[in-house]
Protein backbone atom coordinates (compact mmCIF):
# COMPACT_ATOMS: atom_id res chain seq x y z
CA UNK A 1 0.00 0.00 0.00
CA UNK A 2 1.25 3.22 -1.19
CA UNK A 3 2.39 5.63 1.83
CA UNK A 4 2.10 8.97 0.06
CA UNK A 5 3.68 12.31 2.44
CA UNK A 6 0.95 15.13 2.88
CA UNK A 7 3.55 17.50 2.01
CA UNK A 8 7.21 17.59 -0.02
CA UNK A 9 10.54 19.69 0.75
CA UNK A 10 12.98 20.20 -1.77
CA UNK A 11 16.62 21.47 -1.77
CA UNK A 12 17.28 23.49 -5.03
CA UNK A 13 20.71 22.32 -6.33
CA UNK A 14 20.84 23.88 -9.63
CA UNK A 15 23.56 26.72 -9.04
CA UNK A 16 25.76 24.19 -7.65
CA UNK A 17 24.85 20.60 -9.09
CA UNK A 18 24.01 22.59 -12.17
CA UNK A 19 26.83 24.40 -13.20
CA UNK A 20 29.54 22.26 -12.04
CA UNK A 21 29.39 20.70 -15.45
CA UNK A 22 28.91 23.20 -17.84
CA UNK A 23 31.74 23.45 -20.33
CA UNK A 24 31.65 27.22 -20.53
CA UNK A 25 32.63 29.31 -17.15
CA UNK A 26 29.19 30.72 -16.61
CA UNK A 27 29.78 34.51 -15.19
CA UNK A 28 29.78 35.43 -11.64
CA UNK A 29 26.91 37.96 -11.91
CA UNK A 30 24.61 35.65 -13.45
CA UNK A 31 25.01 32.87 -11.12
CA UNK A 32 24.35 35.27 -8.84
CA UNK A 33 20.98 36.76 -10.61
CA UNK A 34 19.76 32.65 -11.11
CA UNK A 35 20.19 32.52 -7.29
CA UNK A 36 18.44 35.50 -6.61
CA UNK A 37 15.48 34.49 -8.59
CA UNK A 38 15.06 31.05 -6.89
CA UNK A 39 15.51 32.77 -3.82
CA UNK A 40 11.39 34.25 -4.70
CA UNK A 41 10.13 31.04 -5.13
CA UNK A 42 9.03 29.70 -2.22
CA UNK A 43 12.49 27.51 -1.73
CA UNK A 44 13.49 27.09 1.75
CA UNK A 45 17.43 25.57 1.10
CA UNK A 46 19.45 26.49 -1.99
CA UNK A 47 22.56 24.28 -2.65
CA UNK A 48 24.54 27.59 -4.56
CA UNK A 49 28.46 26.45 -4.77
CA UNK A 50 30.63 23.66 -3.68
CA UNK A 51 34.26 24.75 -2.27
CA UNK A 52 36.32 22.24 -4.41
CA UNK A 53 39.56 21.94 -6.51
CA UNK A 54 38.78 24.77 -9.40
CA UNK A 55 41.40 23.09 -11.66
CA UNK A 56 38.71 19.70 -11.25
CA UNK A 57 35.63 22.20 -11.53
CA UNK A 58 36.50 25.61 -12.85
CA UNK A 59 32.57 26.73 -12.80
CA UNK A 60 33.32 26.45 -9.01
CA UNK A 61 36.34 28.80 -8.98
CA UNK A 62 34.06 31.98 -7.89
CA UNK A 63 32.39 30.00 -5.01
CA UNK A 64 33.32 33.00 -2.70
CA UNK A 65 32.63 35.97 -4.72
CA UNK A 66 29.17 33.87 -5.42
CA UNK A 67 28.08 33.67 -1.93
CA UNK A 68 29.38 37.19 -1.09
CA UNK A 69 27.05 38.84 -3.94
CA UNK A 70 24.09 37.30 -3.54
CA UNK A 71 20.80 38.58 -1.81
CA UNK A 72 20.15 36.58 1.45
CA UNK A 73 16.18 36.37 1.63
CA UNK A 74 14.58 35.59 4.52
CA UNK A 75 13.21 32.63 5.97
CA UNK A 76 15.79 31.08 3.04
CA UNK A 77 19.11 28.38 3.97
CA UNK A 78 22.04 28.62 1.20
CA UNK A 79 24.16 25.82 1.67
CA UNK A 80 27.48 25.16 0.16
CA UNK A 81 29.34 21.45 -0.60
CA UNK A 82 32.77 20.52 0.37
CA UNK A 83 34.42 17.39 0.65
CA UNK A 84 37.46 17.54 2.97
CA UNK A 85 38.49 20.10 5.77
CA UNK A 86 39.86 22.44 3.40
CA UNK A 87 36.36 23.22 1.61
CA UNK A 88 34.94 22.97 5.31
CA UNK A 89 37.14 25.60 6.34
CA UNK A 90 36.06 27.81 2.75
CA UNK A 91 32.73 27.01 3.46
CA UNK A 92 32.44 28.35 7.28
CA UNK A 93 35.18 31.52 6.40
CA UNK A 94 32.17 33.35 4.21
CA UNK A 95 30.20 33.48 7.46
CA UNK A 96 27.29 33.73 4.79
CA UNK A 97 26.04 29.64 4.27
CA UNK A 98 24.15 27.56 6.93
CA UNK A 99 26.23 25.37 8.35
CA UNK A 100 25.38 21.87 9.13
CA UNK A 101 26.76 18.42 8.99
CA UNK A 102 26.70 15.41 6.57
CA UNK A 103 28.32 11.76 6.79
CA UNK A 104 28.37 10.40 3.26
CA UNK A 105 29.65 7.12 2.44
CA UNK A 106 30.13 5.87 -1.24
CA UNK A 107 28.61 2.63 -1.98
CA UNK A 108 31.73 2.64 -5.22
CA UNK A 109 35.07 2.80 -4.84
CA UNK A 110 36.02 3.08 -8.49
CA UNK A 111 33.74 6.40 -8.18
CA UNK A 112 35.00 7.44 -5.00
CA UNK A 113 38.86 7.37 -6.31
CA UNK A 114 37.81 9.69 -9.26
CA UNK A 115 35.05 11.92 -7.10
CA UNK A 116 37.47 12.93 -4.30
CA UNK A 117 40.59 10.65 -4.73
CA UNK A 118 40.47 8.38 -1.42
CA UNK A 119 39.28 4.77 -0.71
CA UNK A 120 36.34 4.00 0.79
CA UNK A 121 38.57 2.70 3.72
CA UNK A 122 40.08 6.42 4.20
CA UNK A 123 36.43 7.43 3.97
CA UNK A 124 34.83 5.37 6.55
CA UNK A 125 38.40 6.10 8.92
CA UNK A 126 37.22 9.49 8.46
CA UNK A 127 34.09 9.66 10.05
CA UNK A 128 34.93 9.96 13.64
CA UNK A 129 37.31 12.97 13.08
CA UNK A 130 34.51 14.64 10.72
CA UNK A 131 32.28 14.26 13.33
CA UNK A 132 34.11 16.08 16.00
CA UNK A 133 34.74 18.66 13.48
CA UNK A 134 31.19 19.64 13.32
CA UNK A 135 30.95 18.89 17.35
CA UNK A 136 33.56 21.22 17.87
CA UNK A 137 31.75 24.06 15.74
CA UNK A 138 28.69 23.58 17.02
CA UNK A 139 27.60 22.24 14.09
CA UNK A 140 24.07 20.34 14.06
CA UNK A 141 24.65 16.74 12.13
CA UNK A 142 21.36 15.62 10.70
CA UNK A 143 21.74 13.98 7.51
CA UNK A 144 24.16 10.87 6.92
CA UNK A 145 24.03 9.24 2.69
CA UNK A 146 25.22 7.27 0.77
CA UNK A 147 26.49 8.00 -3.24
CA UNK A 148 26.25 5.74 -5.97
CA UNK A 149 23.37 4.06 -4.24
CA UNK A 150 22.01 2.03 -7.03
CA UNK A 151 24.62 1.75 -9.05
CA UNK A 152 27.98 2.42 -10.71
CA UNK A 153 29.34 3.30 -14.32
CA UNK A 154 32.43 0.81 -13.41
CA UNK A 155 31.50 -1.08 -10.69
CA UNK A 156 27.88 -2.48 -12.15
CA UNK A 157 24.88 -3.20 -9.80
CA UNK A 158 25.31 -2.60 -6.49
CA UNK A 159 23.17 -4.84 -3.74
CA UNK A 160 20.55 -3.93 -1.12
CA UNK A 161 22.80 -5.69 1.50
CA UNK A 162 25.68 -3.11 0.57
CA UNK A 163 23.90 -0.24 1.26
CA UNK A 164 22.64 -1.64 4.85
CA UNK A 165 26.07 -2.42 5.79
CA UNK A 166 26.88 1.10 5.13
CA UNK A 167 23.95 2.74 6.73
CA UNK A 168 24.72 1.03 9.81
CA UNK A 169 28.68 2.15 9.26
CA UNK A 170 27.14 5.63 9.92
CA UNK A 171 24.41 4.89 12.09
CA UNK A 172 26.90 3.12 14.67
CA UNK A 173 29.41 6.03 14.24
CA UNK A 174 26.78 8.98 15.29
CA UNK A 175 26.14 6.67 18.02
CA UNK A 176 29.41 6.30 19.09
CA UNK A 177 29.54 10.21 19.52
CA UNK A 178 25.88 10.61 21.22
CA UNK A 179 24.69 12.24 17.90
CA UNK A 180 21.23 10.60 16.58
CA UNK A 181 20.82 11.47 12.76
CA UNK A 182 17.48 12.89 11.61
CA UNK A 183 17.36 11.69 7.75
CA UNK A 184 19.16 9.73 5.57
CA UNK A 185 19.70 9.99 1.54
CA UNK A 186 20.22 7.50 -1.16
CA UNK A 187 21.47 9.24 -4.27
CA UNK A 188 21.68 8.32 -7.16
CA UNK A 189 24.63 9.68 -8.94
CA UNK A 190 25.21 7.59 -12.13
CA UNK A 191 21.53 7.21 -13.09
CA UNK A 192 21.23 3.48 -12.12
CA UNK A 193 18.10 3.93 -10.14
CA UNK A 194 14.34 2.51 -11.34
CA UNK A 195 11.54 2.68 -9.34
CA UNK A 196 12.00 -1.48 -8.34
CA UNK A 197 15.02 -0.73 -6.64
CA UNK A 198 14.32 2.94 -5.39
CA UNK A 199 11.42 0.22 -2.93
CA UNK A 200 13.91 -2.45 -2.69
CA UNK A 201 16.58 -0.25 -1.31
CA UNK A 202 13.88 2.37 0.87
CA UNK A 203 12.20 -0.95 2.37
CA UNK A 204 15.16 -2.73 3.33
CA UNK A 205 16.53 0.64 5.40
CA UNK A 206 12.36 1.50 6.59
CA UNK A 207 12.81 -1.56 7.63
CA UNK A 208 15.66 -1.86 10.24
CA UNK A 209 15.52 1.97 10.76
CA UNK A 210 11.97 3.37 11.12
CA UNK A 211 11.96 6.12 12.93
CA UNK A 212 14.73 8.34 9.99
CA UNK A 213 13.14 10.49 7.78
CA UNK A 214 14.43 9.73 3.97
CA UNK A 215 15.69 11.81 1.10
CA UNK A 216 16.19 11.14 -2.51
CA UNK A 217 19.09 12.75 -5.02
CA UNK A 218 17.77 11.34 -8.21
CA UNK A 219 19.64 12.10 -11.67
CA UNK A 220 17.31 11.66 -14.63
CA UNK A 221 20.05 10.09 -16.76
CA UNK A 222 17.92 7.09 -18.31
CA UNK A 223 14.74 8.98 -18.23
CA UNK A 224 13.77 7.21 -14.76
CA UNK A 225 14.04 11.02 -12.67
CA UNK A 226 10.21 11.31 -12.41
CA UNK A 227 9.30 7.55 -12.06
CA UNK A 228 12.30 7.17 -9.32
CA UNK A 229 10.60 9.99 -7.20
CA UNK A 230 7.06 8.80 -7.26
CA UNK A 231 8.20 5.47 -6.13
CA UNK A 232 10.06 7.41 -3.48
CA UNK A 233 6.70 8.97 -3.25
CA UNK A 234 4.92 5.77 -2.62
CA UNK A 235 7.37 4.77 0.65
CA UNK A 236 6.81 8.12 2.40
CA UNK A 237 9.50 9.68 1.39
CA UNK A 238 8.99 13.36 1.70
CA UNK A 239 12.69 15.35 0.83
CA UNK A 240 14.36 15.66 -2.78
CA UNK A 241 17.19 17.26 -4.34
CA UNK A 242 16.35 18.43 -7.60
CA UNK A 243 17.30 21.32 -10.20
CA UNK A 244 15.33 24.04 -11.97
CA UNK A 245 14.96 22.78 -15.72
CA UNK A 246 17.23 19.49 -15.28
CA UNK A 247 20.02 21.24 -15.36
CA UNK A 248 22.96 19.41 -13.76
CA UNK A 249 25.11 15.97 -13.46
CA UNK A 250 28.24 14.59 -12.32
CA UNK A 251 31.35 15.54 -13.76
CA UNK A 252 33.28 12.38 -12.61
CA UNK A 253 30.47 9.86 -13.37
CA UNK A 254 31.30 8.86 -16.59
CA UNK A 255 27.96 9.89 -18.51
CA UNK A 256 28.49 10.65 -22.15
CA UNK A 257 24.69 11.48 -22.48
CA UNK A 258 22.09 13.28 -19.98
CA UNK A 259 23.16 13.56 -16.48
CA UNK A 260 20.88 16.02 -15.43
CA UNK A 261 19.36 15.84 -11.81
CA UNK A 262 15.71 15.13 -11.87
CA UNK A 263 13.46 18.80 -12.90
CA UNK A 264 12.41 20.63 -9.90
CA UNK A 265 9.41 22.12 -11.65
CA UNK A 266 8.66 18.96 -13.09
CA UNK A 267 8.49 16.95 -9.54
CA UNK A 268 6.14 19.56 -8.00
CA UNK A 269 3.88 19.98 -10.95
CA UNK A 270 3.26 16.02 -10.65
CA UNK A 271 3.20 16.24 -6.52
CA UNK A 272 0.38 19.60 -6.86
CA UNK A 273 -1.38 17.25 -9.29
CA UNK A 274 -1.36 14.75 -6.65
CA UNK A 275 -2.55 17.15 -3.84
CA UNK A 276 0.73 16.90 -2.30
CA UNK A 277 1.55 20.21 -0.78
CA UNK A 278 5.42 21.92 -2.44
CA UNK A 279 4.85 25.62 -0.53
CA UNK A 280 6.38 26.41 -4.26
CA UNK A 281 4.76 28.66 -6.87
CA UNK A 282 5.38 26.99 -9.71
CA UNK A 283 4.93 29.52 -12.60
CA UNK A 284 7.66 31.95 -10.81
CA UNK A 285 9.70 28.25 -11.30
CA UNK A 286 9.30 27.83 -14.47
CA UNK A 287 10.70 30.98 -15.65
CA UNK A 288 13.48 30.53 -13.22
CA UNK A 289 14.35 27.47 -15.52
CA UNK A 290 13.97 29.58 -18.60
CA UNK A 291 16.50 31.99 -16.80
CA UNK A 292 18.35 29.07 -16.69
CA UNK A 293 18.49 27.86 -20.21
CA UNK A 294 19.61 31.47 -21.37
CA UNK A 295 22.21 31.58 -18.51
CA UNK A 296 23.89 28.41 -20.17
CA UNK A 297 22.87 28.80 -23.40
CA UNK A 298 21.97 25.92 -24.73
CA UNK A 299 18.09 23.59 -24.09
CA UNK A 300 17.82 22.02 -20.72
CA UNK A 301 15.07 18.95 -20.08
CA UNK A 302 12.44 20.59 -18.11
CA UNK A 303 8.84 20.01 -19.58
CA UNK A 304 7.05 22.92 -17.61
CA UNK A 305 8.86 25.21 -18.73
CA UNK A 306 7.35 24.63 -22.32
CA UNK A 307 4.30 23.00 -21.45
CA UNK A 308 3.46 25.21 -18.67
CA UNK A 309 0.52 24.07 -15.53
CA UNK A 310 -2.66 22.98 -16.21
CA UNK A 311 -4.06 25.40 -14.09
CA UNK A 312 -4.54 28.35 -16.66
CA UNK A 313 -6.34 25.28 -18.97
CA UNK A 314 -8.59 24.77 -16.23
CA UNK A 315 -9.42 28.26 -15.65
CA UNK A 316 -10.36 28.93 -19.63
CA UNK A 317 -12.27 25.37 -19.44
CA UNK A 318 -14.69 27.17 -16.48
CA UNK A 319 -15.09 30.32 -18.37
């Protein structure tokens, strides 16, 4: 029996998941203006910049000047990535992001060697000093994930069992430092995910840890974005990364076609259709995505966009 949330959060990362792998450097000011406008749209956290090697991902090389010049609005979180101390230490100097803590694991090795260049031995040895970092700062620690949930470009399949030894990796290291995580993420960063084992993977962890909230990163690779969320939909999950107009993907996934994350606009047109509350206006959305397409200059995936709600339709239809 489906288990459909009464209402959806979303973290916007099309600034930063978005751009990374653009070809062209896309200016500072009009990263800046695309954050501003997604900043009106009802969004509560915006993913803008990750604080990474700019020689590995030169559309991050203004992650600084980015967060300095944009326009903080209220009742909005912008978050930044990094992936070692360093890009912690970038991340915390702007005195501009929200600040809080995530334990990823990598379900890949082959990925995690070309992603960040360490095994997944250095990664789990890791934990317990990352931890105290954030202890130390005050830092709240809420999410813990795990990357290339579903699957890898040079690893193949990867098994249910996998990803419940590494949940519990995490799980037993929060523990071990009195911290008690508040959701947990699967993403999906090659594309490998279909709706069968989106449930597979959600039941198994429902399963053995009930009371977590999950979260879904979903890339819309193989065309299964949509149909991976509204399975996600179906086990109660209620929290999604996603990106205005589809922009996005991996640079370090392998992906020689679409690697876009799933659309944002797309996902809450289909969750309003289902009476599932966003708290997102979705025509102030969709020309954020059309911003978006002229920023990079070339067409991005989104359907809305083009095809707009239905709501106008239904308005003429009553007339």
């Amino acid at each position: 029996m489906a288990n459909f949330p009464k209402t959806v959060t979303f973290k916007e990362e099309g600034p930063r998941e978005g751009f990374q792998i653009e070809k062209n450097f896309v200016p500072t000011a009009r990263k800046i203006e695309f954050i501003n406008a997604l900043s009106k749209t009802g969004l509560k956290t915006i993913q803008i910049v990750s604080f990474v090697n700019p020689k590995l991902v030169p559309n991050m090389a203004d992650a600084e000047e980015v967060v300095a010049g944009i326009d903080l609005e209220p009742g909005v979180e912008y978050t930044g990535l990094w992936l070692n101390a360093q890009g912690f230490e970038r991340a915390k100097a702007t005195g501009r992001l929200a600040m809080k803590g995530n334990l990823n694991l990598c379900a890949s090795e082959s990925f995690l060697q070309r992603n960040q260049n360490r095994t997944s031995e250095q990664q789990i040895a890791e934990l317990s000093s990352t931890i105290e970092r954030y202890k130390s700062h005050d830092m709240p620690i809420e999410q813990g994930g795990i990357s290339a949930a579903f699957g890898c470009n040079f690893e193949g399949d990867v098994p249910v069992s996998k990803l419940v030894d590494l949940a519990k990796v995490i799980i037993d290291a929060t523990a071990e430092h009195g911290v008690t995580l508040k959701q947990f993420m699967l993403l999906d960063t090659m594309g490998w995910g279909t709706p069968d084992r989106i449930k597979r993977a959600l039941g198994a962890l429902q399963d053995i840890y009930p009371d977590l909230e999950y979260a879904l990163h979903l890339h819309d690779t193989r065309g299964m974005g949509i149909a991976n969320a509204y399975a996600g939909l179906e086990m109660g999950v209620a929290h999604f990364d996603a990106c205005v107009a589809g922009l996005g993907g991996c640079p370090f996934a392998g992906n020689k076609a679409a690697a876009g994350n799933v659309c944002t606009e797309d996902l809450v047109f289909m969750c309003e259709e289902m009476g599932i509350d966003t708290g997102l206006d979705l025509d102030v959305l969709a020309e954020c995505a059309r911003l978006a397409e002229d920023v990079v200059g070339h067409p991005l995936p989104g359907s809305i966009m083009r095809g707009g709600s239905l709501d106008n339709l239904r308005e003429k239809s009553a007339a």
